[in-house]
C-alpha atoms as a PDB file:
ATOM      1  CA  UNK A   1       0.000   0.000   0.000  1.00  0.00           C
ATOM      2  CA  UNK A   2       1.275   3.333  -0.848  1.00  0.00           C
ATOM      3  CA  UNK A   3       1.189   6.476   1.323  1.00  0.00           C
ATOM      4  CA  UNK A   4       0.292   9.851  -0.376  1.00  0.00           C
ATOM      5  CA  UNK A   5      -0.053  13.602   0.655  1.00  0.00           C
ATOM      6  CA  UNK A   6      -2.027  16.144  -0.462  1.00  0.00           C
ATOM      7  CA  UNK A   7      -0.989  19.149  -1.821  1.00  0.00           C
ATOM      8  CA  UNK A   8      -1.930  22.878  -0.496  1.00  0.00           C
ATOM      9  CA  UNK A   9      -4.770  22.718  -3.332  1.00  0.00           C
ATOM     10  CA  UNK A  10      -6.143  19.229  -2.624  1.00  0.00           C
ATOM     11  CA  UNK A  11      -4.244  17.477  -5.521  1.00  0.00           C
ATOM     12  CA  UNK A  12      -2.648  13.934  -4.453  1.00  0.00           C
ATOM     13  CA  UNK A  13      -0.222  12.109  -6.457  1.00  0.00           C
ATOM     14  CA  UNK A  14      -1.163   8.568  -8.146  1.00  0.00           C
ATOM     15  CA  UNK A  15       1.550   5.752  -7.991  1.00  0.00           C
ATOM     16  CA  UNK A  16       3.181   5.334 -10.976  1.00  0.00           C
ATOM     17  CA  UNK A  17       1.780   1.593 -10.793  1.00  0.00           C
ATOM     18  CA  UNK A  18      -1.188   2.568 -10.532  1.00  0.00           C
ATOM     19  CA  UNK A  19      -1.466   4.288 -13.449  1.00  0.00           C
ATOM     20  CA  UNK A  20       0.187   1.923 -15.503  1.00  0.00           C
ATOM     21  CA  UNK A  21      -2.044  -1.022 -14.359  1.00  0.00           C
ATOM     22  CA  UNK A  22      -5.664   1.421 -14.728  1.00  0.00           C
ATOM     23  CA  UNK A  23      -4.340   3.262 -17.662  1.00  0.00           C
ATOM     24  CA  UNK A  24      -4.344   6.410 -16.319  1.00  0.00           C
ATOM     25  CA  UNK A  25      -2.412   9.630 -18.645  1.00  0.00           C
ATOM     26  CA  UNK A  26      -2.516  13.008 -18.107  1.00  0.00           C
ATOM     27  CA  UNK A  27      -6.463  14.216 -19.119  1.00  0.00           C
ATOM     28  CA  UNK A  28      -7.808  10.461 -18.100  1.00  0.00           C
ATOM     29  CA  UNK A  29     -11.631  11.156 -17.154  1.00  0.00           C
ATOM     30  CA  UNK A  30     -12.019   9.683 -13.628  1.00  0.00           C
ATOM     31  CA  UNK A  31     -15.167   9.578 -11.190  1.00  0.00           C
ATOM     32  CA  UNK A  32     -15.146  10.488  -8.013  1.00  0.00           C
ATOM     33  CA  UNK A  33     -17.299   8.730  -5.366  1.00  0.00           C
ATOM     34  CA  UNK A  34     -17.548   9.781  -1.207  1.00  0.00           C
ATOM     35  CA  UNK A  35     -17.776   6.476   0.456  1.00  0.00           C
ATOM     36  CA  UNK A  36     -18.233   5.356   4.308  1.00  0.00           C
ATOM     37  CA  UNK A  37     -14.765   7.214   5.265  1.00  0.00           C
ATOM     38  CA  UNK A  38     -13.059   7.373   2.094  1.00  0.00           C
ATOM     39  CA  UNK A  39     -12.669   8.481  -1.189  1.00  0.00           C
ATOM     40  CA  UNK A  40     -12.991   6.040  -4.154  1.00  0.00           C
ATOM     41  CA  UNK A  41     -11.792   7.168  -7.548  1.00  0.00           C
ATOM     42  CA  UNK A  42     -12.565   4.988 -10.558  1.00  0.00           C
ATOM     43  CA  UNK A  43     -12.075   5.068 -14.983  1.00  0.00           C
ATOM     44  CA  UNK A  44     -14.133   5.713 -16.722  1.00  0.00           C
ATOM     45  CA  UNK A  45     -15.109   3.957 -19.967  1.00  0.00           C
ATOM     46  CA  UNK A  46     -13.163   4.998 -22.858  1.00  0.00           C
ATOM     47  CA  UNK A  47     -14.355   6.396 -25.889  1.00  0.00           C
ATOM     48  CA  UNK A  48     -13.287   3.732 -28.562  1.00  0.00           C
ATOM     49  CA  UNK A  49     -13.770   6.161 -31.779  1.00  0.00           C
ATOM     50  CA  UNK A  50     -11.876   9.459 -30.024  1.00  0.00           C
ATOM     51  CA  UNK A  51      -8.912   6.790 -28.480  1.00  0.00           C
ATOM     52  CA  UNK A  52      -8.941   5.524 -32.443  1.00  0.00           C
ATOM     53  CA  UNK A  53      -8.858   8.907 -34.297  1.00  0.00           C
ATOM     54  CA  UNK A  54      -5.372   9.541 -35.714  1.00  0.00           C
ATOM     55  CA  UNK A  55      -4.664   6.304 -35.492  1.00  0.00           C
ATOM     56  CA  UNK A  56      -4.385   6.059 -39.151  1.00  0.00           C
ATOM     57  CA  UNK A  57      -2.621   8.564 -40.851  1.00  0.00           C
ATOM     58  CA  UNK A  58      -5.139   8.661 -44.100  1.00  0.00           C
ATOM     59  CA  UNK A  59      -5.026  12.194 -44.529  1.00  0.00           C
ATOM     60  CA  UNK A  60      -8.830  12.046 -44.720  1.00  0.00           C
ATOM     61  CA  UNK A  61      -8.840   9.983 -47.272  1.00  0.00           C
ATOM     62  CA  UNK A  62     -11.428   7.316 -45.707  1.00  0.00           C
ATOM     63  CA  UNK A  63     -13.233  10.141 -44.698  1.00  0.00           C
ATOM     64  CA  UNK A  64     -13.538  11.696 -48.190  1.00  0.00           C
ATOM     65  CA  UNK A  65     -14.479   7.913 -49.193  1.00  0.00           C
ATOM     66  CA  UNK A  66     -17.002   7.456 -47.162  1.00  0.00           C
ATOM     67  CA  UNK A  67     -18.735  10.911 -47.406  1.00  0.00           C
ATOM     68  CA  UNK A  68     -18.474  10.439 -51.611  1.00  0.00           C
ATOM     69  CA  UNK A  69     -20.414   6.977 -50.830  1.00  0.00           C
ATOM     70  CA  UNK A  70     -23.057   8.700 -48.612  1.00  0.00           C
ATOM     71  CA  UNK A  71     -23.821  10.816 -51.888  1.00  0.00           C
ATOM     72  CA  UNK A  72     -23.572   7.891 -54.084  1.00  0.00           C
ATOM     73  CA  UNK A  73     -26.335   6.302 -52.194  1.00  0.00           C
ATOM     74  CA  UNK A  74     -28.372   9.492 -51.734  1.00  0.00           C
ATOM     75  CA  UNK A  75     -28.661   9.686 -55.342  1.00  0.00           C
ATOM     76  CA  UNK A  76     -30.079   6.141 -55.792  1.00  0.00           C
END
């Protein structure tokens, strides 16, 4: 078990082992939840589409694809 302080504004310091094993990076949404005489912090689910995006570098190429299909079809 680790020991952590908080800071003069409230902010406490996650292991770094912890963060590996829940995934947590800088901007990682987590809930905050006031329990029977502590504080429980948990992930949340992760968008799959915004942790995807820029994932391949198409240039908007699929992008331009797809929207040129959506017309295609609109046509029909």
């Amino acid at each position: 078990m680790d020991v952590v302080k908080a800071t003069v504004k409230g902010q406490i310091l996650i292991p770094a082992s912890l963060r590996r094993k829940y995934r947590i990076e800088r901007g990682t949404p987590l809930r905050i939840y006031d329990g029977k005489n502590r504080i429980i912090l948990e992930t949340m689910d992760r968008d799959p589409v915004e942790e995807g995006r820029g994932l391949l570098k198409t240039k908007g190429r699929i992008l331009k694809s797809l929207t040129d299909d959506r017309k295609r079809e609109a046509k029909q």
